[in-house]
PDB file of N, CA and C in Angstrom:
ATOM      1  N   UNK A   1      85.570  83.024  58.858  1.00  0.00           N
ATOM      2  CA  UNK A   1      85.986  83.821  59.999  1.00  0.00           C
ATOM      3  C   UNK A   1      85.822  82.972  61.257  1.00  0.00           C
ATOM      4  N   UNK A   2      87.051  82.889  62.228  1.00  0.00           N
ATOM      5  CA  UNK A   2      86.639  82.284  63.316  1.00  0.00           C
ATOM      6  C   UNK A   2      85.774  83.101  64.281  1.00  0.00           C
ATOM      7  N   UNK A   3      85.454  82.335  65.338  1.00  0.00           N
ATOM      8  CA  UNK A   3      84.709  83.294  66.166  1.00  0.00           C
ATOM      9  C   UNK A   3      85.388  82.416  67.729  1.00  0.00           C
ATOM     10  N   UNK A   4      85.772  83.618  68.395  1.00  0.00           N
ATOM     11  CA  UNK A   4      86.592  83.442  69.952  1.00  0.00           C
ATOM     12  C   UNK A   4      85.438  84.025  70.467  1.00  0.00           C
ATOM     13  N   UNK A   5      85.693  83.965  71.823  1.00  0.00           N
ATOM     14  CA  UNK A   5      85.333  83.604  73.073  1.00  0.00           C
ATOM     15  C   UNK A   5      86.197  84.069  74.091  1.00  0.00           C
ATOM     16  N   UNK A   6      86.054  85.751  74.385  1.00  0.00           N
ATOM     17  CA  UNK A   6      87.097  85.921  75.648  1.00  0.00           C
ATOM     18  C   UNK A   6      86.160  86.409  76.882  1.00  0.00           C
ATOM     19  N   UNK A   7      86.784  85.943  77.528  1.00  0.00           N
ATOM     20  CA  UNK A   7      86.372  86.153  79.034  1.00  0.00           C
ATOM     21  C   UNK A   7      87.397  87.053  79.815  1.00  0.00           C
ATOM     22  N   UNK A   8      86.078  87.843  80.500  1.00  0.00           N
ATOM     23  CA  UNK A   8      86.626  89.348  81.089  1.00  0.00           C
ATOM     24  C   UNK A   8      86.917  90.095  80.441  1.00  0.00           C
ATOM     25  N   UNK A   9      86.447  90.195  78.835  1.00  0.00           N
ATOM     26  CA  UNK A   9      86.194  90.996  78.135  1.00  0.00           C
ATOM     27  C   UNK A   9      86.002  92.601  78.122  1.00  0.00           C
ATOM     28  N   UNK A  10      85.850  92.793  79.809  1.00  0.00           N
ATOM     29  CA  UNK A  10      85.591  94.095  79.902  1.00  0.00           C
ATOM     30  C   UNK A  10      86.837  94.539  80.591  1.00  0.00           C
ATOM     31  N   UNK A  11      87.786  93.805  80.921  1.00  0.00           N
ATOM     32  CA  UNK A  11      88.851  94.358  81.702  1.00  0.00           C
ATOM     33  C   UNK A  11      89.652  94.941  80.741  1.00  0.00           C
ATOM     34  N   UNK A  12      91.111  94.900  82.059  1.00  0.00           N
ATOM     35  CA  UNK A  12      92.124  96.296  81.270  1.00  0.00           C
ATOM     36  C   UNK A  12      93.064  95.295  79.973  1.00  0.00           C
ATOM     37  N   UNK A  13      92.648  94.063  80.518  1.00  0.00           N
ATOM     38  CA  UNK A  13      93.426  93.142  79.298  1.00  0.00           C
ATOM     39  C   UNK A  13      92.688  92.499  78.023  1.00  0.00           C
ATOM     40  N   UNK A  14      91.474  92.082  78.779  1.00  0.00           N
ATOM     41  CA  UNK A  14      90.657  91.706  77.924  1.00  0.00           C
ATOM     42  C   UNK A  14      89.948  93.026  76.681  1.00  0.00           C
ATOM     43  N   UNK A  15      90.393  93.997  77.034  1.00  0.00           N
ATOM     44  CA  UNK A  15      89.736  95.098  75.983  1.00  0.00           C
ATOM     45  C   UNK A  15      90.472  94.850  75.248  1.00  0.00           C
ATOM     46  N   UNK A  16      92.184  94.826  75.238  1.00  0.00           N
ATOM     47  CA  UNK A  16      93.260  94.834  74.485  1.00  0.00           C
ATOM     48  C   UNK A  16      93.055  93.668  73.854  1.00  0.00           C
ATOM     49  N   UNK A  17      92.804  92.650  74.242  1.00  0.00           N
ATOM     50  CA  UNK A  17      92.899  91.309  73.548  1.00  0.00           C
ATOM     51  C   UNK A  17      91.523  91.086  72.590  1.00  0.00           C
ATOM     52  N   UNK A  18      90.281  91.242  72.739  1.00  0.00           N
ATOM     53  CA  UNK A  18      88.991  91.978  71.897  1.00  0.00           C
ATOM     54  C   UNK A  18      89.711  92.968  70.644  1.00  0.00           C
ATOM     55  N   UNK A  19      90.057  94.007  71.115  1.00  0.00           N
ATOM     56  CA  UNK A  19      90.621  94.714  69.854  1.00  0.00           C
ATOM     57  C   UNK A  19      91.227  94.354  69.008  1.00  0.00           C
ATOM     58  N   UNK A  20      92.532  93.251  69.724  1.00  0.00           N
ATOM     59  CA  UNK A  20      93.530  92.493  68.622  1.00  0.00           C
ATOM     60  C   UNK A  20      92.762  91.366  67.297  1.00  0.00           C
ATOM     61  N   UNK A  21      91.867  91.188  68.444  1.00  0.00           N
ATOM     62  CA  UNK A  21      90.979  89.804  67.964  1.00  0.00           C
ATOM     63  C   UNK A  21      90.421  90.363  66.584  1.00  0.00           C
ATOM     64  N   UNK A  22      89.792  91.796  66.835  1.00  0.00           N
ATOM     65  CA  UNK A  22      88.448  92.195  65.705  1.00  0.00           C
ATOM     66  C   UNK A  22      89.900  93.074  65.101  1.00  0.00           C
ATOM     67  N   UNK A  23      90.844  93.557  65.003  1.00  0.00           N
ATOM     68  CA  UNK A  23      91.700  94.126  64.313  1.00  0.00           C
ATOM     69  C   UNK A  23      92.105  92.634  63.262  1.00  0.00           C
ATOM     70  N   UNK A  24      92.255  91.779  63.272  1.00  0.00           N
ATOM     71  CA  UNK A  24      92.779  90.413  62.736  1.00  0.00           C
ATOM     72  C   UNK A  24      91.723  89.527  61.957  1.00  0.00           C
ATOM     73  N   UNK A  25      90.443  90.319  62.586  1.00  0.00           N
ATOM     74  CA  UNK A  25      89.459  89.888  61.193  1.00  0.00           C
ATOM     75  C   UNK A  25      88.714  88.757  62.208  1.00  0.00           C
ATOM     76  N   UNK A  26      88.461  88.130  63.441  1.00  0.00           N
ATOM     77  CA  UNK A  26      87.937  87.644  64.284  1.00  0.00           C
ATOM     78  C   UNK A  26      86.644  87.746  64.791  1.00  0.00           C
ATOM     79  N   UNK A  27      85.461  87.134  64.743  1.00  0.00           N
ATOM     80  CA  UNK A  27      84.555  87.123  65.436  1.00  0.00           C
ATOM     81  C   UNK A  27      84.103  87.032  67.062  1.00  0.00           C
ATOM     82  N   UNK A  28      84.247  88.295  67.484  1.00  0.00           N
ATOM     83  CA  UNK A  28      84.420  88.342  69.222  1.00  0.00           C
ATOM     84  C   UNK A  28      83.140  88.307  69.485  1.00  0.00           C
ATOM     85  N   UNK A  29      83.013  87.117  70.805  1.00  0.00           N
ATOM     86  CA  UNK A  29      81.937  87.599  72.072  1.00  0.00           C
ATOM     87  C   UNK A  29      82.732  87.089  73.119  1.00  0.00           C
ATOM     88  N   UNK A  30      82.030  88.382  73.789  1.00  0.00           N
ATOM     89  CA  UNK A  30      82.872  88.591  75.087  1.00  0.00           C
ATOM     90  C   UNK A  30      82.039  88.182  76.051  1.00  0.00           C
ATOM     91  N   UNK A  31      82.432  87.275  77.541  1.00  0.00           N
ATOM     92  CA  UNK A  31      81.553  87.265  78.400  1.00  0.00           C
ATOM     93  C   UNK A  31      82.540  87.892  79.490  1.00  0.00           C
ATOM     94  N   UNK A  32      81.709  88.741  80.202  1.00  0.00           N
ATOM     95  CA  UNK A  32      82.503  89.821  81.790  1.00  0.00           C
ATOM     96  C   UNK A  32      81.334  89.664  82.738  1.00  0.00           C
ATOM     97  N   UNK A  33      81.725  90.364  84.276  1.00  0.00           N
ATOM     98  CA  UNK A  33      80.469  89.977  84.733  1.00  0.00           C
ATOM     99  C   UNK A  33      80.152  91.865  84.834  1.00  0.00           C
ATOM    100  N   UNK A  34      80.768  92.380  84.168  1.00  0.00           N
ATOM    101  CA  UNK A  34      80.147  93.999  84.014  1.00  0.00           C
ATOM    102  C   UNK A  34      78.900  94.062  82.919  1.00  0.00           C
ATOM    103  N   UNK A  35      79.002  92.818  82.099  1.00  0.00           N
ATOM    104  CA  UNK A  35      77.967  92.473  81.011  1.00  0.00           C
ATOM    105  C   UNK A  35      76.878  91.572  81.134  1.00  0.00           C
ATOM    106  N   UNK A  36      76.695  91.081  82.440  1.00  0.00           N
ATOM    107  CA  UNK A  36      76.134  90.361  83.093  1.00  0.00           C
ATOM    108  C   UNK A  36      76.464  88.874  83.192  1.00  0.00           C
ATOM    109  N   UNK A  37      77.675  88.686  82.557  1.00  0.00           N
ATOM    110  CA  UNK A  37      78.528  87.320  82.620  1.00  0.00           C
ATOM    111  C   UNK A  37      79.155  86.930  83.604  1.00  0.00           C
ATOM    112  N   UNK A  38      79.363  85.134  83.854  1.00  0.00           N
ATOM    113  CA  UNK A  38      79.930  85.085  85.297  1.00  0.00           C
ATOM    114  C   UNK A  38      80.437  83.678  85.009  1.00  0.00           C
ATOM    115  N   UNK A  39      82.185  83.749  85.079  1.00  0.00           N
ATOM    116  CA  UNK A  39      82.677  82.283  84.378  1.00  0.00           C
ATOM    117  C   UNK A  39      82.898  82.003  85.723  1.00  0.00           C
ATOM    118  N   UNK A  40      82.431  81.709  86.985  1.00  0.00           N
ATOM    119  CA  UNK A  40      82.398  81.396  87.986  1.00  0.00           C
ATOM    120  C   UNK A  40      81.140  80.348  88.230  1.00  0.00           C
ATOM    121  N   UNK A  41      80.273  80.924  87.392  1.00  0.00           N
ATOM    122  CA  UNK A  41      78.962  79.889  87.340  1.00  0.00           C
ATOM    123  C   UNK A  41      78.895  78.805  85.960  1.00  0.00           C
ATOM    124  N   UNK A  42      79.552  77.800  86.671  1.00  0.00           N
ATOM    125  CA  UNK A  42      79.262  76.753  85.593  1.00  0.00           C
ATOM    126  C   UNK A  42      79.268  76.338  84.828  1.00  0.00           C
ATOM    127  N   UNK A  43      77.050  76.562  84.858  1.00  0.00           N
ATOM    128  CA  UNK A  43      76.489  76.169  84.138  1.00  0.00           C
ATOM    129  C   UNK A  43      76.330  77.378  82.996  1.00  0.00           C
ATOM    130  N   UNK A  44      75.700  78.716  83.872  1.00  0.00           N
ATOM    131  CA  UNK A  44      75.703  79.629  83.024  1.00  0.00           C
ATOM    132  C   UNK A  44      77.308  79.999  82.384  1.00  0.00           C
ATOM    133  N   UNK A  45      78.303  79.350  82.433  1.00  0.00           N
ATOM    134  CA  UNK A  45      79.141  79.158  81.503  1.00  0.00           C
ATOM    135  C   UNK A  45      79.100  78.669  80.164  1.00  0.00           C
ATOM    136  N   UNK A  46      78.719  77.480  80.908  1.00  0.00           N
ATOM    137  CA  UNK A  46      78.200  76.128  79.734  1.00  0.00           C
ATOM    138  C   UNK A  46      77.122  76.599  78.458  1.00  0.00           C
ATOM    139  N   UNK A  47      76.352  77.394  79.436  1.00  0.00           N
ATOM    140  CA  UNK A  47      75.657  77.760  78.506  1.00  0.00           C
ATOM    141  C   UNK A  47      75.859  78.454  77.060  1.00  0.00           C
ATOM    142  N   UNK A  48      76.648  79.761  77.873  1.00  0.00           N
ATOM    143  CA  UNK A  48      77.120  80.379  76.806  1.00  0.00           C
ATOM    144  C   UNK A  48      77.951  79.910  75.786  1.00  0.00           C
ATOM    145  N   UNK A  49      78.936  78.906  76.167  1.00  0.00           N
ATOM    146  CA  UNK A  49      79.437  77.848  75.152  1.00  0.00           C
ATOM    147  C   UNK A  49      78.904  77.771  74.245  1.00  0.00           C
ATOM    148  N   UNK A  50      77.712  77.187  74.773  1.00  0.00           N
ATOM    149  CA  UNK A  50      76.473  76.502  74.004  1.00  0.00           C
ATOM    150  C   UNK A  50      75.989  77.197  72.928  1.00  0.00           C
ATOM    151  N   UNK A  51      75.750  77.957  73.341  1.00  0.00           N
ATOM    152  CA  UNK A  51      75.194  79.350  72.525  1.00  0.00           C
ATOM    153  C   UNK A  51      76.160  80.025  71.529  1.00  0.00           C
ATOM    154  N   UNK A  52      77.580  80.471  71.758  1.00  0.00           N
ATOM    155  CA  UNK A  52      78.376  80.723  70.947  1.00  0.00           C
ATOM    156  C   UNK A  52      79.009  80.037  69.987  1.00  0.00           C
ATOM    157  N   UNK A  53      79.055  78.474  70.554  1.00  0.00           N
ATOM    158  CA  UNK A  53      80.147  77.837  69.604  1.00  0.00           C
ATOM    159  C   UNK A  53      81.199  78.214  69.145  1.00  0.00           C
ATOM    160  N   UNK A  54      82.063  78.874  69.902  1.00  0.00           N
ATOM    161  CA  UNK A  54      83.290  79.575  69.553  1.00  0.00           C
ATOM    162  C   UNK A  54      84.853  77.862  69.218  1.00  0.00           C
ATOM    163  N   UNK A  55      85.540  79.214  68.291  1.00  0.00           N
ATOM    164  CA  UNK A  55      86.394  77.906  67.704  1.00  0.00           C
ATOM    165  C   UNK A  55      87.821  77.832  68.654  1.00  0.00           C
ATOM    166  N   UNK A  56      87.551  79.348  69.618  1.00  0.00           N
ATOM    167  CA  UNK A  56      88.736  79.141  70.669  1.00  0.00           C
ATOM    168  C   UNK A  56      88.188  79.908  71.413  1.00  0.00           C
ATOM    169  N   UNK A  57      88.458  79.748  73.131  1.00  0.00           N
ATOM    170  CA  UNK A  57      88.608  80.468  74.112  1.00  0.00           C
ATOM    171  C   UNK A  57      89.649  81.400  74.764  1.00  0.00           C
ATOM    172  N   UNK A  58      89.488  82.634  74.462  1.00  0.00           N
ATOM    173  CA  UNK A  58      90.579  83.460  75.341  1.00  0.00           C
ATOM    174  C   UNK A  58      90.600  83.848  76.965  1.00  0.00           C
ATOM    175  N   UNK A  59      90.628  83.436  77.677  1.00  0.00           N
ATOM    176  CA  UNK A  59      90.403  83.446  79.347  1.00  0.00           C
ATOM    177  C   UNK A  59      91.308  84.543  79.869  1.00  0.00           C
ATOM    178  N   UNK A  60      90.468  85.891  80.280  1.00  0.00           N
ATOM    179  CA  UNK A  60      91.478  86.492  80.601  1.00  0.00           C
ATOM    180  C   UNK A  60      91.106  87.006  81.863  1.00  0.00           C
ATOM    181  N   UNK A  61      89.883  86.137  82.238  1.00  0.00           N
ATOM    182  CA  UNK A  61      89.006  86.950  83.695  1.00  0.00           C
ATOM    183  C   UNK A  61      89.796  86.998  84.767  1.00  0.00           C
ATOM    184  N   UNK A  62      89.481  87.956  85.800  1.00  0.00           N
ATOM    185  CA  UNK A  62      90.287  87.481  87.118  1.00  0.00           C
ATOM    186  C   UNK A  62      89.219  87.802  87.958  1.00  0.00           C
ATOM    187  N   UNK A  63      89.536  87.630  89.077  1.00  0.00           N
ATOM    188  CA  UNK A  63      88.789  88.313  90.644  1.00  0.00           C
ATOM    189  C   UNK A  63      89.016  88.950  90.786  1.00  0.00           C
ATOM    190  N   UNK A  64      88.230  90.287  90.631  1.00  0.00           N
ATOM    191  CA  UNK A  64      88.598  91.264  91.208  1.00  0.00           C
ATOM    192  C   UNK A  64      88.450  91.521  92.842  1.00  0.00           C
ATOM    193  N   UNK A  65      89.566  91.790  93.937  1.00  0.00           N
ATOM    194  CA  UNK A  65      89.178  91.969  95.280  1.00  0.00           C
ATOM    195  C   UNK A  65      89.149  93.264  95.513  1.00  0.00           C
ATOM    196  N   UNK A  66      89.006  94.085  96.842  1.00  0.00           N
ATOM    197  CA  UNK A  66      88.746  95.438  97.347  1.00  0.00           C
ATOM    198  C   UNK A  66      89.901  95.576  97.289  1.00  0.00           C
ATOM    199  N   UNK A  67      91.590  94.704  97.805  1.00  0.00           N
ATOM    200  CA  UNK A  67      92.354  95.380  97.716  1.00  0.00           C
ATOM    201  C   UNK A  67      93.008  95.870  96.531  1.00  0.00           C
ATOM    202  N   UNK A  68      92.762  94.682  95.623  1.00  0.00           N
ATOM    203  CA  UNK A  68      93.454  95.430  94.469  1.00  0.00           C
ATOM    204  C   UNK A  68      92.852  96.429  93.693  1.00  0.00           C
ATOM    205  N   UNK A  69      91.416  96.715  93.760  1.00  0.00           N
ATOM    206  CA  UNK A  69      90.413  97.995  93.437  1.00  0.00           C
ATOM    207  C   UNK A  69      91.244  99.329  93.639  1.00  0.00           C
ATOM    208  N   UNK A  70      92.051  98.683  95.044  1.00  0.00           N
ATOM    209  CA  UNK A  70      92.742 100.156  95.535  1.00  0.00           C
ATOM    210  C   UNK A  70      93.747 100.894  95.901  1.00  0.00           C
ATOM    211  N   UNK A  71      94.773  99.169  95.315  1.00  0.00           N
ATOM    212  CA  UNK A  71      96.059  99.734  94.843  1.00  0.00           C
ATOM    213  C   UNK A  71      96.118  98.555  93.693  1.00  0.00           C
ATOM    214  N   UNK A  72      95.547  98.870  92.599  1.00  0.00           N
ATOM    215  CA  UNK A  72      95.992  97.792  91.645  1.00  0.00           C
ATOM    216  C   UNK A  72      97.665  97.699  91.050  1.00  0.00           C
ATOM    217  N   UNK A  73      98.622  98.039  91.916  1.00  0.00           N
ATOM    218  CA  UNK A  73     100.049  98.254  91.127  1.00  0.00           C
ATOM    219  C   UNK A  73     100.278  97.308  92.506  1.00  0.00           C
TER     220      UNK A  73
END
């Protein structure tokens, strides 16, 4: 079984793309920063690398800003 690696895992895309992943027989960890993850930092990126050893990365994080909080369309 492989094991991925998506980021922003908690968003409106990254849920969809997690589901596809573990529907297909995939080993998911997700890093978001709603999970206390932050692919903005680095190292504590690196880390988690480190730690997962995943055989692919799915990148689906974004920035979230105030404006799009409040008209995301």
């Amino acid at each position: 079984m492989s094991r991925v690696l998506v980021t922003g895992s908690a968003g409106f895309l990254g849920r969809a793309v997690v589901r596809a992943l573990e529907v297909d027989g995939r080993e998911v960890v997700g890093i978001d920063t709603a999970t206390g993850g932050d692919v903005t930092d680095q190292r504590a990126f690196n880390e988690a690398l480190a730690r997962c050893r995943p055989h692919a990365v799915v990148h689906v994080a974004a920035v979230l800003t105030p404006a799009c909080a409040g008209d995301p369309v």
